[in-house]
N, C-alpha and C. Protein backbone atom coordinates (compact mmCIF):
# COMPACT_ATOMS: atom_id res chain seq x y z
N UNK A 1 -71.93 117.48 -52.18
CA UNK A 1 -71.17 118.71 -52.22
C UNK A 1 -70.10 118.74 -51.11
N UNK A 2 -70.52 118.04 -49.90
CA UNK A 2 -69.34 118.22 -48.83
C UNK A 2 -68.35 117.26 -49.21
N UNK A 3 -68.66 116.40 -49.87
CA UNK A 3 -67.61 115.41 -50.21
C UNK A 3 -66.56 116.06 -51.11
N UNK A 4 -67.09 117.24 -52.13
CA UNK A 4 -66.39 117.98 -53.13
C UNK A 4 -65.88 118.74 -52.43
N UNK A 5 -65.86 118.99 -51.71
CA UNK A 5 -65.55 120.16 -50.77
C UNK A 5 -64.24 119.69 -50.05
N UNK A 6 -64.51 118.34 -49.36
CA UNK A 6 -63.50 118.01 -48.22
C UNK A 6 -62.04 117.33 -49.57
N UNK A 7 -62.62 116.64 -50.84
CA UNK A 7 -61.89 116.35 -51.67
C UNK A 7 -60.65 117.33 -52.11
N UNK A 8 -61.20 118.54 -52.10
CA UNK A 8 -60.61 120.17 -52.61
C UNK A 8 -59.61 120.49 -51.78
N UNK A 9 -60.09 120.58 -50.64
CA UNK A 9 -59.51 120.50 -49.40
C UNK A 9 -58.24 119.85 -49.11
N UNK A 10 -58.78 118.53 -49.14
CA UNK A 10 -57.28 117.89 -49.01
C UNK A 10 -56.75 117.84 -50.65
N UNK A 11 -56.43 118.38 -51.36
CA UNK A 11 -55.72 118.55 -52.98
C UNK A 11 -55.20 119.50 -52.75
N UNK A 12 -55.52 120.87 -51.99
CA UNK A 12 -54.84 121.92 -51.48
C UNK A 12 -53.87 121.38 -50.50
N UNK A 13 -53.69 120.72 -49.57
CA UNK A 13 -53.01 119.49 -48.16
C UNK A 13 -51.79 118.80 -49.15
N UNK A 14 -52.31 118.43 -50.33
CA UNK A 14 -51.18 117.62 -50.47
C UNK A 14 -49.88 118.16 -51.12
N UNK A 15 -49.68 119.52 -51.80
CA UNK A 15 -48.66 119.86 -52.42
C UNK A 15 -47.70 120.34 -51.21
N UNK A 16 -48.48 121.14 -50.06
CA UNK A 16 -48.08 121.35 -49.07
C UNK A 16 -47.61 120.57 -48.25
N UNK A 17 -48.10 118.83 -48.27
CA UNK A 17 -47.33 118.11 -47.44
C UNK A 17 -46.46 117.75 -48.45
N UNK A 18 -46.02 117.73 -49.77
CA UNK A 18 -45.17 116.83 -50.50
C UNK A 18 -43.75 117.94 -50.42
N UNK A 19 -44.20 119.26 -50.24
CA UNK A 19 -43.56 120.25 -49.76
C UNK A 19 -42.53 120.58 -48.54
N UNK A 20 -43.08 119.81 -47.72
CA UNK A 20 -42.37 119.89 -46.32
C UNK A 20 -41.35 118.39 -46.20
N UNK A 21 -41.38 117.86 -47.37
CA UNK A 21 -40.29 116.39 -47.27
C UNK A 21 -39.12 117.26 -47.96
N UNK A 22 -39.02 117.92 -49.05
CA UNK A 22 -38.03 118.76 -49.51
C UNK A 22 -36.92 119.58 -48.90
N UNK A 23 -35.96 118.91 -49.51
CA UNK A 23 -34.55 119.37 -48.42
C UNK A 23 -34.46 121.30 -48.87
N UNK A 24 -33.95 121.48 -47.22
CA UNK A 24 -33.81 122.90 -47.60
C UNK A 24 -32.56 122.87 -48.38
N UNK A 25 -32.14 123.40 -48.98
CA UNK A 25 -30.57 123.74 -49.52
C UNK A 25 -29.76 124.80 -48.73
N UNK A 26 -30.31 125.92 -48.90
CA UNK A 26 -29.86 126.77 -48.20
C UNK A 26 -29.52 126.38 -47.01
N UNK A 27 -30.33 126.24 -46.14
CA UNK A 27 -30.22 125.88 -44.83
C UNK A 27 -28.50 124.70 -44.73
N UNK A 28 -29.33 123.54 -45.42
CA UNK A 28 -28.12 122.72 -45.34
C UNK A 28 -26.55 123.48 -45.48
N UNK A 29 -26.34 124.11 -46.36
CA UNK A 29 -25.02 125.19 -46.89
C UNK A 29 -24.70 125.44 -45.42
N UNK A 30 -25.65 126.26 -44.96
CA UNK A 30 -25.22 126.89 -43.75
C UNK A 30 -24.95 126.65 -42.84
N UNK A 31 -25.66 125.04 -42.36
CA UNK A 31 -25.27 124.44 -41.51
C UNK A 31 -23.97 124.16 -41.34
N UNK A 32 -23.76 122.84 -42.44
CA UNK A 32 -22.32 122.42 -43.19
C UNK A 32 -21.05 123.41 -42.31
N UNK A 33 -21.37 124.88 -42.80
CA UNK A 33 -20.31 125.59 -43.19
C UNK A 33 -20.16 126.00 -41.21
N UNK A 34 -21.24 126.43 -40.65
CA UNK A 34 -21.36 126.66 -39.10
C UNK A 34 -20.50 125.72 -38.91
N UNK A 35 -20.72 124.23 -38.71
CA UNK A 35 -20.01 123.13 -38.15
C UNK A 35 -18.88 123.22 -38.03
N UNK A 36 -18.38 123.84 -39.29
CA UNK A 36 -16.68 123.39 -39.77
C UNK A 36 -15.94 123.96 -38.33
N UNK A 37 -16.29 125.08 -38.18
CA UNK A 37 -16.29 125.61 -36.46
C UNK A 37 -16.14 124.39 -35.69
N UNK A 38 -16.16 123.58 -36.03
CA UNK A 38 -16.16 122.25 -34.43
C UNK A 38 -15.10 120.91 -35.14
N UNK A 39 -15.27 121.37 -36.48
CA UNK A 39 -14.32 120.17 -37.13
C UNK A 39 -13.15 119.70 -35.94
N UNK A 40 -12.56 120.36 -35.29
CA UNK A 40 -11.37 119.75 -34.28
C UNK A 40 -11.52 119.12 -33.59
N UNK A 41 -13.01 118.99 -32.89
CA UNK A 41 -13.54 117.74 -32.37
C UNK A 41 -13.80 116.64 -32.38
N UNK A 42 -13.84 116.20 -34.06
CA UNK A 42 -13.99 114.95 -34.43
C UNK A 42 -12.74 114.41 -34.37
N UNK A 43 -13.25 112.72 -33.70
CA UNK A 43 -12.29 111.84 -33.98
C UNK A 43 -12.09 110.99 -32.32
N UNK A 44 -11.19 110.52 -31.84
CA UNK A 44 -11.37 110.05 -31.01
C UNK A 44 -10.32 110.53 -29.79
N UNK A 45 -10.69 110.57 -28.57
CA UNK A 45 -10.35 111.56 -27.63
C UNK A 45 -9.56 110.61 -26.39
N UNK A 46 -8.78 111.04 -25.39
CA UNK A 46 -8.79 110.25 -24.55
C UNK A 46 -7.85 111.09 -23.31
N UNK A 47 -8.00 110.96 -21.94
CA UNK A 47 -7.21 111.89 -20.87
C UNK A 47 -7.80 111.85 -19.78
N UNK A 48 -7.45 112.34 -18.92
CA UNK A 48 -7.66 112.20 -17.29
C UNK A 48 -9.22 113.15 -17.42
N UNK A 49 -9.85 112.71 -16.20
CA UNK A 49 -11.09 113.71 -15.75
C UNK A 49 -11.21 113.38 -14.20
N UNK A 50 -11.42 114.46 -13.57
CA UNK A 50 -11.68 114.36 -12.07
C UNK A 50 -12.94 115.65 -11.83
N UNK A 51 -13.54 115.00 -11.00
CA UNK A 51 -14.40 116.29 -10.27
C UNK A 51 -14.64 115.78 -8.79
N UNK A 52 -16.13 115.97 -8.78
CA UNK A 52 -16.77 115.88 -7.34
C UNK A 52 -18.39 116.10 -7.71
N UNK A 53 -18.66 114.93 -6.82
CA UNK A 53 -20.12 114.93 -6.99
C UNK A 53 -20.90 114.73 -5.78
N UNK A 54 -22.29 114.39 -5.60
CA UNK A 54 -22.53 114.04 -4.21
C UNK A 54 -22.33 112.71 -3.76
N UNK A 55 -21.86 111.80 -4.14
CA UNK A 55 -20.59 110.79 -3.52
C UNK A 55 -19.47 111.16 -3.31
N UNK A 56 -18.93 112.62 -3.18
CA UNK A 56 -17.62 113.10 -3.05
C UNK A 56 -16.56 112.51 -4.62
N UNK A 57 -15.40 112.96 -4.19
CA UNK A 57 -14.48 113.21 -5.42
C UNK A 57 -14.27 112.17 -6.26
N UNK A 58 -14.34 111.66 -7.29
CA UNK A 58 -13.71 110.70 -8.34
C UNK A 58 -12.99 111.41 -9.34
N UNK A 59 -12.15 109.63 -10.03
CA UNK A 59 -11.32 109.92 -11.21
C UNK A 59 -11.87 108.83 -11.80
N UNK A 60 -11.87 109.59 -13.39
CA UNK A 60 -11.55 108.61 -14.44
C UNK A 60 -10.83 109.08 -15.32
N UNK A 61 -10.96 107.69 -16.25
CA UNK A 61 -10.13 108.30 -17.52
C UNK A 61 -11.48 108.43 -18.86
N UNK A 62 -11.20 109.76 -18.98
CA UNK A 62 -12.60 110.43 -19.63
C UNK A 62 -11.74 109.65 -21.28
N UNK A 63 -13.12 109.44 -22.11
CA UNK A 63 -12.75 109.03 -24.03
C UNK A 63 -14.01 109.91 -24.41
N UNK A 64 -13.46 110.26 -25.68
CA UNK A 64 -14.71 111.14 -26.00
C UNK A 64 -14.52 110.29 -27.92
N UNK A 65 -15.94 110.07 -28.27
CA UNK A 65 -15.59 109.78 -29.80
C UNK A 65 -17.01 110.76 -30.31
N UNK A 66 -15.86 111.30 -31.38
CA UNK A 66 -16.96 112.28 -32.41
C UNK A 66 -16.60 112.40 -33.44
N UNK A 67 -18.23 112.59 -34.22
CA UNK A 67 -18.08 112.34 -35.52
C UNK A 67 -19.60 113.09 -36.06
N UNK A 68 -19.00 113.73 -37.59
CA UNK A 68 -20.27 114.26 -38.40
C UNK A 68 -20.80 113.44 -38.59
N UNK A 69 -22.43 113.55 -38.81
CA UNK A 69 -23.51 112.80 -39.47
C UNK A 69 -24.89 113.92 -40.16
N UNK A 70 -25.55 113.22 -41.06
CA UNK A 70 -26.40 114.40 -41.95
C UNK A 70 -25.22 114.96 -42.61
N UNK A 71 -24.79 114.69 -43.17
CA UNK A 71 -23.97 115.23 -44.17
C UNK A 71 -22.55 116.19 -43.65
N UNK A 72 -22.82 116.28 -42.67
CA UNK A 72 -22.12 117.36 -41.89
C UNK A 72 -22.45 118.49 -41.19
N UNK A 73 -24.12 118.15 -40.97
CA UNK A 73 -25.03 119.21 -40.33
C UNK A 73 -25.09 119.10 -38.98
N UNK A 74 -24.90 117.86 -38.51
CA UNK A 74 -24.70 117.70 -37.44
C UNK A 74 -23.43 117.27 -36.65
N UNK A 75 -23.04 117.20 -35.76
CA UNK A 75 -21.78 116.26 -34.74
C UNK A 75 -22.48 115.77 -33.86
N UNK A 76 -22.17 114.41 -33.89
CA UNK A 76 -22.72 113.60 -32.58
C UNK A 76 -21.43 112.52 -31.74
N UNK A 77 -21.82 112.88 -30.53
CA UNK A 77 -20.75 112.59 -29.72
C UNK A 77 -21.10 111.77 -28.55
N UNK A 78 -20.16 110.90 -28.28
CA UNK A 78 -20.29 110.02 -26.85
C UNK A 78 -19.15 110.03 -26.04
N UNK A 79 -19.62 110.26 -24.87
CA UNK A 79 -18.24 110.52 -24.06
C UNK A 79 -18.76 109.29 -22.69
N UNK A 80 -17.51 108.69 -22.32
CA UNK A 80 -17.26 107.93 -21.76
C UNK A 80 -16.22 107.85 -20.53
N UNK A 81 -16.76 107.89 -19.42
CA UNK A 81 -15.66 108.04 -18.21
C UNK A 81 -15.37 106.81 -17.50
N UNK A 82 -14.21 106.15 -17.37
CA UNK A 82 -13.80 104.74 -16.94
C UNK A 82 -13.37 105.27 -15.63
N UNK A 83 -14.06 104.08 -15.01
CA UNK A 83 -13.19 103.87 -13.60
C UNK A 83 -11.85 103.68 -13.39
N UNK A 84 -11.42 103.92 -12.07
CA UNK A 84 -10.41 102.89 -11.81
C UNK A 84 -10.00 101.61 -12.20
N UNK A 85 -11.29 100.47 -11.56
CA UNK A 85 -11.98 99.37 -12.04
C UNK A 85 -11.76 98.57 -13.06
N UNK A 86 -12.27 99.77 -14.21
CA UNK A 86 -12.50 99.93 -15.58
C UNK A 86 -14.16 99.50 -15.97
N UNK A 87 -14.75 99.45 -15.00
CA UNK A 87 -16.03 99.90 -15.22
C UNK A 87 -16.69 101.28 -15.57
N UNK A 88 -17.68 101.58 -16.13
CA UNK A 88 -18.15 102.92 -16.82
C UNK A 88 -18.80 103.93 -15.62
N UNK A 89 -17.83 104.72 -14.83
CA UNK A 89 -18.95 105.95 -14.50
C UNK A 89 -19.62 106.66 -14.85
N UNK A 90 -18.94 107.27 -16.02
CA UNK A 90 -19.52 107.80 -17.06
C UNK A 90 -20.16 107.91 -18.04
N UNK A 91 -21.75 108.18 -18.25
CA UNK A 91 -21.70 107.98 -20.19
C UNK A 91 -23.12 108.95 -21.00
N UNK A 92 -22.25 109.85 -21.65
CA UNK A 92 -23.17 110.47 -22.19
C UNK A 92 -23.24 110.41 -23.84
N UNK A 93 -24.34 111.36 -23.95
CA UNK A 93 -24.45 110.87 -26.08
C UNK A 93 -25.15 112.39 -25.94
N UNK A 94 -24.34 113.17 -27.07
CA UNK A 94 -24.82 114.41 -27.15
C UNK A 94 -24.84 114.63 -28.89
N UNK A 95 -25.80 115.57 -29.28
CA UNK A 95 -25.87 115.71 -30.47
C UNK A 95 -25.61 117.72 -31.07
N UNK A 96 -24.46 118.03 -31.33
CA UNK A 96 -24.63 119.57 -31.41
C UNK A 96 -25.12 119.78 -33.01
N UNK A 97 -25.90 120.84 -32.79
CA UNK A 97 -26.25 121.62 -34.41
C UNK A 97 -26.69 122.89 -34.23
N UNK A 98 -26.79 123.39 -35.61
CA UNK A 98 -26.55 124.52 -36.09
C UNK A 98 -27.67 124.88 -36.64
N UNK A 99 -28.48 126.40 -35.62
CA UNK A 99 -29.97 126.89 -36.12
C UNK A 99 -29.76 127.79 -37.07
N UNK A 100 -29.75 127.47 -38.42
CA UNK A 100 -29.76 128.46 -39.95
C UNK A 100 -30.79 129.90 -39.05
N UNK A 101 -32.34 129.68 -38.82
CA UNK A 101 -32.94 130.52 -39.20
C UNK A 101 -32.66 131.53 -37.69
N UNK A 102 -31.98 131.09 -36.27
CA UNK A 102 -31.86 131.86 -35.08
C UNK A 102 -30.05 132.34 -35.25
N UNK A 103 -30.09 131.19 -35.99
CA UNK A 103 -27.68 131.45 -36.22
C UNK A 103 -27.46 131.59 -34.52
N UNK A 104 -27.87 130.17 -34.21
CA UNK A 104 -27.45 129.87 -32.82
C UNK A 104 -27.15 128.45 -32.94
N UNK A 105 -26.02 127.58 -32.10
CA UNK A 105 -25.53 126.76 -31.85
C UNK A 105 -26.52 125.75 -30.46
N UNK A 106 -26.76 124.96 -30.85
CA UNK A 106 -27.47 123.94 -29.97
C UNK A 106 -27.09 122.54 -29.44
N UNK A 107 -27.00 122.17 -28.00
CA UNK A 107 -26.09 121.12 -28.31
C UNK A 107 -27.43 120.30 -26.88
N UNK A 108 -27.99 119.14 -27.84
CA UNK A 108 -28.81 118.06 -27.09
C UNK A 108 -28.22 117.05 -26.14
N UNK A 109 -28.41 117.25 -25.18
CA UNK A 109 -27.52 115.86 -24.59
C UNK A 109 -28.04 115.08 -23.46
N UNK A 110 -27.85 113.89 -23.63
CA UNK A 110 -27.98 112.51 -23.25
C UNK A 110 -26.99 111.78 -21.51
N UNK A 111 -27.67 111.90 -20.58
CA UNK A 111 -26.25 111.83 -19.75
C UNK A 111 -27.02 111.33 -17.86
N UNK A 112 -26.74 110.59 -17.43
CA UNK A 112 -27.07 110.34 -16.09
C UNK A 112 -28.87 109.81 -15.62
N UNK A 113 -29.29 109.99 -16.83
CA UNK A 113 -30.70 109.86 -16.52
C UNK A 113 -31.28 111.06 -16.90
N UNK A 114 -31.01 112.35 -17.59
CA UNK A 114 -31.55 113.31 -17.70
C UNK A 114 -31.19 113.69 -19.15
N UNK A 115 -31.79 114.50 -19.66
CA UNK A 115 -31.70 115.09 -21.36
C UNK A 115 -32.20 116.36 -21.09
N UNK A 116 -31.68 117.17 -22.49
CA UNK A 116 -31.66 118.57 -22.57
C UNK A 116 -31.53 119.77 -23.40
N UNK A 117 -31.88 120.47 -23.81
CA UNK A 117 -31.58 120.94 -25.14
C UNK A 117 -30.94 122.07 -24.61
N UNK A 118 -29.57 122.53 -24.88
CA UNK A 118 -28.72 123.76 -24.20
C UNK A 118 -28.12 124.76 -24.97
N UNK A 119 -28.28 125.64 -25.22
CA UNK A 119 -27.96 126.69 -26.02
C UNK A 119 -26.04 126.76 -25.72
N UNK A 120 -25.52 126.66 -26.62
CA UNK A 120 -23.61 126.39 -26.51
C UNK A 120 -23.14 127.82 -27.41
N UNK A 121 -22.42 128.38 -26.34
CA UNK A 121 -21.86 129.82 -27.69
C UNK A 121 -20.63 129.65 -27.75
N UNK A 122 -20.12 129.36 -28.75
CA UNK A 122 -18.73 129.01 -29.79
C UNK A 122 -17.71 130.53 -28.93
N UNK A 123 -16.65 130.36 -29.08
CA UNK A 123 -15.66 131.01 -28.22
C UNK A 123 -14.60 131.14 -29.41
N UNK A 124 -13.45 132.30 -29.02
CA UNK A 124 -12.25 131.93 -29.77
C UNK A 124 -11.58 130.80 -30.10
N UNK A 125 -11.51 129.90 -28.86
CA UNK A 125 -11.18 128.60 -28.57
C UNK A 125 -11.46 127.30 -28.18
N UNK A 126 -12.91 127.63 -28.40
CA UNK A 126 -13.73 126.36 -27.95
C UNK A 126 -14.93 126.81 -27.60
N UNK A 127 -15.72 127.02 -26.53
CA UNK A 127 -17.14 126.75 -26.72
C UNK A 127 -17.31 127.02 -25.12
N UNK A 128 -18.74 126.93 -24.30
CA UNK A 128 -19.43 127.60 -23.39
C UNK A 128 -21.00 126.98 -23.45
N UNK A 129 -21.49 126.25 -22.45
CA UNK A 129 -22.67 125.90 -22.42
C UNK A 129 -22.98 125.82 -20.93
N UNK A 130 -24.60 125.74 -20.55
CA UNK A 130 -24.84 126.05 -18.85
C UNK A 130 -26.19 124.82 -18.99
N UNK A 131 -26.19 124.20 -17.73
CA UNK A 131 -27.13 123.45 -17.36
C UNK A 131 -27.69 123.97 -16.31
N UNK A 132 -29.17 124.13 -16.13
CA UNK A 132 -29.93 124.55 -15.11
C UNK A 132 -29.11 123.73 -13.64
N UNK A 133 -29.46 124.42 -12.54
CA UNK A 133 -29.27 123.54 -11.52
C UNK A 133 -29.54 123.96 -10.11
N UNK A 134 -30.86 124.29 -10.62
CA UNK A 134 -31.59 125.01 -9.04
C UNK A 134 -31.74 126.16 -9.16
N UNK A 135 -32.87 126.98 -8.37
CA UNK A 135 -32.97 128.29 -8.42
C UNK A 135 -31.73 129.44 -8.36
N UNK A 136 -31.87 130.17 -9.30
CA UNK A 136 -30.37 130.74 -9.82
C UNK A 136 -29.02 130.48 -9.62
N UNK A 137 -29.07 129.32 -9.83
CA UNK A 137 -27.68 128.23 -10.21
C UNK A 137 -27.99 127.44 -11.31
N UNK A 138 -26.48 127.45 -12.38
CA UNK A 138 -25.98 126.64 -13.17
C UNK A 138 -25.06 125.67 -13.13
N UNK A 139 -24.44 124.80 -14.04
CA UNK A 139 -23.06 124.45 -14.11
C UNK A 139 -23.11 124.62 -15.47
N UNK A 140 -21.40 125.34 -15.52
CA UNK A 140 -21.31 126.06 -16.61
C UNK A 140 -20.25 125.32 -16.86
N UNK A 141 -19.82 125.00 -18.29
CA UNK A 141 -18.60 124.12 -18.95
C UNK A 141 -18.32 124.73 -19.64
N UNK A 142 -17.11 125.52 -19.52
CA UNK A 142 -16.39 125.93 -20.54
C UNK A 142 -15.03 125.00 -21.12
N UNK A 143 -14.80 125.06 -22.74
CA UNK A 143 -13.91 124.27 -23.24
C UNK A 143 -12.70 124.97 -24.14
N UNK A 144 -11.98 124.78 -24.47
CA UNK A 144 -10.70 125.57 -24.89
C UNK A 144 -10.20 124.28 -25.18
N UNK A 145 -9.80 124.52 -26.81
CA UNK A 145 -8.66 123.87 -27.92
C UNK A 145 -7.40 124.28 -28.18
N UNK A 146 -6.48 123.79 -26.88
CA UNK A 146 -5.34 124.93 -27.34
C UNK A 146 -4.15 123.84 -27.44
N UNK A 147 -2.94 124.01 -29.00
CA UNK A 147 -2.00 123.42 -28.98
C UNK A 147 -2.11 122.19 -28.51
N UNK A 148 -3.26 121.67 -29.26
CA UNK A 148 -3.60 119.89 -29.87
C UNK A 148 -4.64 119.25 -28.80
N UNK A 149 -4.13 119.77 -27.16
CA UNK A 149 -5.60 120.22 -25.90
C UNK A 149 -6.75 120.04 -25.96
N UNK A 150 -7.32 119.60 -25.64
CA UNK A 150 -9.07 119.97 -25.19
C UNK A 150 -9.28 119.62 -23.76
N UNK A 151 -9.14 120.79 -23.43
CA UNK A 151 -9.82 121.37 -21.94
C UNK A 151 -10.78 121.75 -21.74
N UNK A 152 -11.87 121.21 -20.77
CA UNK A 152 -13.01 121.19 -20.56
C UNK A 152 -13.28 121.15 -19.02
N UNK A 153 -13.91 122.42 -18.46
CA UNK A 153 -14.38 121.99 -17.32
C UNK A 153 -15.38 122.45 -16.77
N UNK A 154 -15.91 121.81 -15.27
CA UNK A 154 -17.48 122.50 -15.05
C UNK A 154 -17.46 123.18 -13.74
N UNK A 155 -18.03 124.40 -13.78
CA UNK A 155 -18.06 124.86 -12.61
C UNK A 155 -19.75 124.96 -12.25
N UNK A 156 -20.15 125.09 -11.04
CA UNK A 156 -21.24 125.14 -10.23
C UNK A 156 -21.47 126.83 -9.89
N UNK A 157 -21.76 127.42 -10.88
CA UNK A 157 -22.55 128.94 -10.10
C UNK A 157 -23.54 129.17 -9.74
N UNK A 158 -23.28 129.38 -8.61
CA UNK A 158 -25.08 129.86 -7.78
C UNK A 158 -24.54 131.26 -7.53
N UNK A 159 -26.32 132.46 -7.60
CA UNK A 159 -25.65 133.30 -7.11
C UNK A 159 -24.60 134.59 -7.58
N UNK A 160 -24.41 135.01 -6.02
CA UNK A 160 -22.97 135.85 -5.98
C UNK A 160 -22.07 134.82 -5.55
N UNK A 161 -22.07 133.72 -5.22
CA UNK A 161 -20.91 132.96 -4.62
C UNK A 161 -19.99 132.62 -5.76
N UNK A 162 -18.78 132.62 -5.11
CA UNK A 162 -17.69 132.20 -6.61
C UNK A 162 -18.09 130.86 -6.69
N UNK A 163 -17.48 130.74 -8.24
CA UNK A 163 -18.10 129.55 -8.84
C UNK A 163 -17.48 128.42 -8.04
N UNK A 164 -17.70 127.48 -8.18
CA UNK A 164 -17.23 126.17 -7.42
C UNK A 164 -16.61 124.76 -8.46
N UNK A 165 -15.38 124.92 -8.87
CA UNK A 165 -14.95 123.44 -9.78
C UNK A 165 -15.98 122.18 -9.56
N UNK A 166 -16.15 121.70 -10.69
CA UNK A 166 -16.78 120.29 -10.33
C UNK A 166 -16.35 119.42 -11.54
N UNK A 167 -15.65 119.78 -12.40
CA UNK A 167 -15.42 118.72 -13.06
C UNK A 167 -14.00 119.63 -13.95
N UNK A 168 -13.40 118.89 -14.54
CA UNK A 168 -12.12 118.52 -14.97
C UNK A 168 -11.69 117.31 -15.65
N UNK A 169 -11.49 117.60 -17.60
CA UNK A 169 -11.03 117.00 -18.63
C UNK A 169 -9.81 117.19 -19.27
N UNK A 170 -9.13 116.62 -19.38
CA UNK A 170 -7.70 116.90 -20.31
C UNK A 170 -7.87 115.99 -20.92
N UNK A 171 -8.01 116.55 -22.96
CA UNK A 171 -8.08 115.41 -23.42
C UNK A 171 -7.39 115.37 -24.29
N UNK A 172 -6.07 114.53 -25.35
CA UNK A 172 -6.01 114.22 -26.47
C UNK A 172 -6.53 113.39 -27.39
N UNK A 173 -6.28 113.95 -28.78
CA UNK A 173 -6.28 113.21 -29.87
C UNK A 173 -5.53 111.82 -29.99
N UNK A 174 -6.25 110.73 -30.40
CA UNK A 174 -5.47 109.94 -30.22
C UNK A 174 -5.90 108.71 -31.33
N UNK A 175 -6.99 109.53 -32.26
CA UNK A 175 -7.32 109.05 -33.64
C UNK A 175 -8.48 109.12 -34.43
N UNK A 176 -8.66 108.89 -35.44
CA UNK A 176 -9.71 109.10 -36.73
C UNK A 176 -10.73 108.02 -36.09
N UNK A 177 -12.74 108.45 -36.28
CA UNK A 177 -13.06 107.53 -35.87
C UNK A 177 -13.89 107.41 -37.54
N UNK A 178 -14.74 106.72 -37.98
CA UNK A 178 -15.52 106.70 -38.75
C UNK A 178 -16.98 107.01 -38.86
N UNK A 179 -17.20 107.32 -37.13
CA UNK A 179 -18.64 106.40 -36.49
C UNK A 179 -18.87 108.54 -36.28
N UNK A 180 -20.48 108.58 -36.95
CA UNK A 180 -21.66 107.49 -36.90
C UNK A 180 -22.00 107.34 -37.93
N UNK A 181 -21.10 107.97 -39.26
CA UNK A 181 -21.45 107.65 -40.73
C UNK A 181 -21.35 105.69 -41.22
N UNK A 182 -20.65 105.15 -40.49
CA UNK A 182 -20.21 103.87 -41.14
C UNK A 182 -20.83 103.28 -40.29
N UNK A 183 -21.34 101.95 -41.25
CA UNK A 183 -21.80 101.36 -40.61
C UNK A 183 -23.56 101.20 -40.78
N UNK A 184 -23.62 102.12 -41.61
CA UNK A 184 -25.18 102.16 -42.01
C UNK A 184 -26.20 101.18 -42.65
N UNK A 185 -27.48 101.02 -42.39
CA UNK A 185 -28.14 99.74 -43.43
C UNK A 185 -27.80 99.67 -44.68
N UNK A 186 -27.40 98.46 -45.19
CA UNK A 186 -27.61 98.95 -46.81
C UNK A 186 -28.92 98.73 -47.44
N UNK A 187 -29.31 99.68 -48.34
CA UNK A 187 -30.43 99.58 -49.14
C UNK A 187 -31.24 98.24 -49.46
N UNK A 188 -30.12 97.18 -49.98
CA UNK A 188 -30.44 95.71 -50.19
C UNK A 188 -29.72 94.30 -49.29
């Protein structure tokens, strides 16, 4: 009988797991359509960046390449800061998407030795995200798309103290990338 029992059991388990492989639709729609919001981002980027860190001040020349993947549910992006040199100071891999069921913007990212999941709120002109950074301090990046532009920069708020610059992007367009759709296994 327990064997009939645990049999039953899992026969109830399985429509429910064959259930949870099933693409949402809805969801997907909504995603899709959230994104299009960032469409100006894709493609490949390139422009000065300067800040300051605790080695004191550097420059590079910041590249940013982005591109949809999942159909267009997601944008995933790598940004890249060259030395002087032309060695890499820089290098991060971030993935932004779009929560159907909170209708909040999320952007994962990959960068220095640390990862993060950061809540990003879309702007008239670009976008707004904060990284923890000590007891009531952030660094906050705000970005603005203006007249072909992408300006991006980070400030350090702790506090009541005014915020403090720490980073600085000017970037153009400077072409179509394909990546991370191309390039995929093929089936055979």
């Amino acid at each position: 009988m327990r064997w009939f029992l645990s049999l039953a059991a899992l026969a109830l388990l399985v429509p429910a797991a064959a259930h949870a492989q099933d693409a949402n639709g809805s969801a997907i729609v909504e995603q899709q359509a959230a994104m299009k919001r960032f469409a100006w981002m894709q493609g490949v980027w390139r422009g000065p960046g300067n800040g300051v860190n605790r080695s004191g001040p550097y420059t590079v020349t910041q590249t940013e390449r982005i591109g949809p993947f999942l159909s267009g549910t997601v944008i995933v992006m790598e940004g890249k800061g060259y030395n002087p040199d032309g060695g890499i100071g820089f290098n991060a891999f971030g993935i932004l998407s779009y929560d159907a069921p909170t209708k909040s913007y999320r952007l994962h990212s990959y960068a220095l030795g640390y990862a993060g999941d950061f809540a990003l709120t879309p702007t008239e002109n670009g976008y707004v995200w904060e990284i923890p950074a000590g007891p009531g301090a952030v660094i906050r990046y705000t970005a603005t798309f203006i007249d072909g532009t992408w300006t991006e920069v980070g400030d350090y708020v702790a506090g009541s103290q005014p915020p403090r610059r720490i980073f600085v992007m000017t970037l153009k367009r400077v072409g179509n990338t394909d990546w991370p759709e191309a390039g995929g296994v093929p089936r055979d």
